[in-house]
C-alpha atoms as a PDB file:
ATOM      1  CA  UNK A   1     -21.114 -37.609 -21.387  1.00  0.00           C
ATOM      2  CA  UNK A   2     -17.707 -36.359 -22.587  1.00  0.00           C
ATOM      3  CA  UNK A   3     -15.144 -38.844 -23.763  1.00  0.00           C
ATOM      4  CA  UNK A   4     -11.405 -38.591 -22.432  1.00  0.00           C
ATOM      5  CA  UNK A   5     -10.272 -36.723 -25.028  1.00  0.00           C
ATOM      6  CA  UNK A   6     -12.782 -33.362 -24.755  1.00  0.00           C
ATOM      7  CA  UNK A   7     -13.034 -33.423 -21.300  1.00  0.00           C
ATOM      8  CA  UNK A   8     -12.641 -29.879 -20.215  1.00  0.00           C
ATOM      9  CA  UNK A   9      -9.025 -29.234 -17.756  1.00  0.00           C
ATOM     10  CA  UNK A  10      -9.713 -26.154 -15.692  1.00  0.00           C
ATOM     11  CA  UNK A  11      -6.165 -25.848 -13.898  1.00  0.00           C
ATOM     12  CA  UNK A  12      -5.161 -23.533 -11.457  1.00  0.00           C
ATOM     13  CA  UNK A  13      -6.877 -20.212 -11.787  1.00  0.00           C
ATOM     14  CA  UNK A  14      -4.011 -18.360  -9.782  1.00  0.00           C
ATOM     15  CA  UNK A  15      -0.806 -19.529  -9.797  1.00  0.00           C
ATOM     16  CA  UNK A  16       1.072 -16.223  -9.492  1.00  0.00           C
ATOM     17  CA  UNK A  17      -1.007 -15.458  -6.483  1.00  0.00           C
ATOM     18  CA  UNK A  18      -0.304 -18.857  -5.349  1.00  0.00           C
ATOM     19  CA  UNK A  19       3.366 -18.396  -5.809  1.00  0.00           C
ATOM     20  CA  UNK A  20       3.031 -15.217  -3.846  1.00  0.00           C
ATOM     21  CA  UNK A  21       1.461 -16.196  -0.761  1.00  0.00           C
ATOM     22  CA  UNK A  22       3.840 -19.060  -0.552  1.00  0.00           C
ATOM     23  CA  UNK A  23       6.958 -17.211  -1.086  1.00  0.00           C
ATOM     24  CA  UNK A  24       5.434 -14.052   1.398  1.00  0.00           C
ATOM     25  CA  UNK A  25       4.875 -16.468   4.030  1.00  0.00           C
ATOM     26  CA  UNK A  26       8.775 -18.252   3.595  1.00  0.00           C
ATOM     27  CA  UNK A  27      10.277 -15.349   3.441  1.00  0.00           C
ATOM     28  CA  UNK A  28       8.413 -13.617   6.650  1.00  0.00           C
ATOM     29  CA  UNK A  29       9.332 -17.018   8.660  1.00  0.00           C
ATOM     30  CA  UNK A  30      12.747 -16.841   7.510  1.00  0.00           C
ATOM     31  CA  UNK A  31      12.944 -12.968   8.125  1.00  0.00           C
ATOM     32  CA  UNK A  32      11.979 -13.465  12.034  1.00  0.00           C
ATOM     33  CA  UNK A  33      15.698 -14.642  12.521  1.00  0.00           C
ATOM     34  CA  UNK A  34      16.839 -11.188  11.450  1.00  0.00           C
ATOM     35  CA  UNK A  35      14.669  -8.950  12.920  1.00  0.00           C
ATOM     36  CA  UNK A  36      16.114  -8.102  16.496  1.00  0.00           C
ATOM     37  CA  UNK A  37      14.025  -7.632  19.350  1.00  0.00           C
ATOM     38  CA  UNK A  38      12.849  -4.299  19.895  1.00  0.00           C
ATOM     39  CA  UNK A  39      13.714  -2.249  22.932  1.00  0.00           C
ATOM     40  CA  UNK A  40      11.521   0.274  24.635  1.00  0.00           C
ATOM     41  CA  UNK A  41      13.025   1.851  27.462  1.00  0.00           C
ATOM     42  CA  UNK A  42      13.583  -1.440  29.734  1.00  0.00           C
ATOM     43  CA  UNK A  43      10.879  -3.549  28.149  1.00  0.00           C
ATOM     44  CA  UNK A  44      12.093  -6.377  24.864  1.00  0.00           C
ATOM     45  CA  UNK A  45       9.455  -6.847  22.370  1.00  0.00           C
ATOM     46  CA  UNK A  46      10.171 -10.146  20.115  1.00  0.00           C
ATOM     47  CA  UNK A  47       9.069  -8.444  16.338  1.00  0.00           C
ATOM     48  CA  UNK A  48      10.436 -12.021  15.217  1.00  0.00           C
ATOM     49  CA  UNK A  49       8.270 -14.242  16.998  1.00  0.00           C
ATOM     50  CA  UNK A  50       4.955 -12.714  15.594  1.00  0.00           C
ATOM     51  CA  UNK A  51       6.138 -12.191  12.429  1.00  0.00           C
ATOM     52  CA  UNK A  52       6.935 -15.977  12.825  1.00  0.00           C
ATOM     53  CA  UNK A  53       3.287 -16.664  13.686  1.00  0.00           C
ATOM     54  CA  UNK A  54       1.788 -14.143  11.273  1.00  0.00           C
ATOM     55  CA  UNK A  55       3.826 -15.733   8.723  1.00  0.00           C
ATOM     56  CA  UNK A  56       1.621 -19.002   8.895  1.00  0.00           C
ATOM     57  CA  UNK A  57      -1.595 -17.233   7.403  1.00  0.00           C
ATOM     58  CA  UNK A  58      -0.138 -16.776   3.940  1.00  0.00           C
ATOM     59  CA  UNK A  59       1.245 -20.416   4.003  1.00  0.00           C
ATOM     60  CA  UNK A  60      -2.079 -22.035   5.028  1.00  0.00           C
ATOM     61  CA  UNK A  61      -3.981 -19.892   2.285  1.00  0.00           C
ATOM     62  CA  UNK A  62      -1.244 -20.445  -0.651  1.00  0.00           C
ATOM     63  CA  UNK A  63      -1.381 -23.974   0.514  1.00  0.00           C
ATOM     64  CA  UNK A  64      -5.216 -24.056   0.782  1.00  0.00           C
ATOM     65  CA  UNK A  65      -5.390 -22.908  -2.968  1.00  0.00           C
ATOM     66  CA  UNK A  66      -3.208 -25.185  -4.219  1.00  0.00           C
ATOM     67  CA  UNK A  67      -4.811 -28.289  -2.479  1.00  0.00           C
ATOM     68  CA  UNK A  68      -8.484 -27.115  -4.288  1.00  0.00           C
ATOM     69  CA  UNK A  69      -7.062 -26.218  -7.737  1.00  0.00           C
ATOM     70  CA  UNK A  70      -5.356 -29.525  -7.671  1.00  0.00           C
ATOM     71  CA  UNK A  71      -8.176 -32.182  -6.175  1.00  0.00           C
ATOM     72  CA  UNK A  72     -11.152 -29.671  -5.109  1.00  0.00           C
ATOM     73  CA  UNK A  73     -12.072 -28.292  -8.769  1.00  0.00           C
ATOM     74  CA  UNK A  74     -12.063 -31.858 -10.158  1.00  0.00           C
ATOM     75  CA  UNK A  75     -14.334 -33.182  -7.377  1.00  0.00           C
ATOM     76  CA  UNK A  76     -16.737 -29.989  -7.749  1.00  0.00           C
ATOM     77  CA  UNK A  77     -17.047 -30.400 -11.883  1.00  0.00           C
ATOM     78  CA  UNK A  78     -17.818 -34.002 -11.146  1.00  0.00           C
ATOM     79  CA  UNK A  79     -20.484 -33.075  -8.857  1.00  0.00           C
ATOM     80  CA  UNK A  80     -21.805 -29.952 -11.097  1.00  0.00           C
ATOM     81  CA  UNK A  81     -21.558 -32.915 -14.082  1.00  0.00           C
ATOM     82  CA  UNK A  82     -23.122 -35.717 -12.757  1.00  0.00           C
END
């Protein structure tokens, strides 16, 4: 077994891609707000609202990574380990 001291700390693989799906997906929910609806002869399309809900898929996968390089890759060595 390894003692305390030589025990191997893997870290986050990618935090710059991290970073960047987390500060893609802010800035694409905040952006909604400034994007006005887009008109088409008599019909309103809300660009907004699905860049709103298109924003969530970089949050959820910047926040996914983050959640495994922090508690996932620790439980994983353990179990490649033991």
């Amino acid at each position: 077994m390894l003692n305390q001291s030589s025990k191997l700390n893997y870290g986050i693989d990618a935090p710059g891609v991290i970073r960047n799906f987390l500060l893609i997906g802010i800035v694409m929910a905040i952006g909604d707000w400034f994007i006005p609806p887009l008109s088409i002869f008599d019909t309103r399309f809300s660009v907004g609202l699905v860049l709103c809900g298109v924003s969530l898929m970089p949050i959820a996968l910047g926040i996914s990574m983050l959640v495994y390089g922090i508690w996932g890759s620790s439980m994983f060595e353990t179990e490649c380990l033991t």
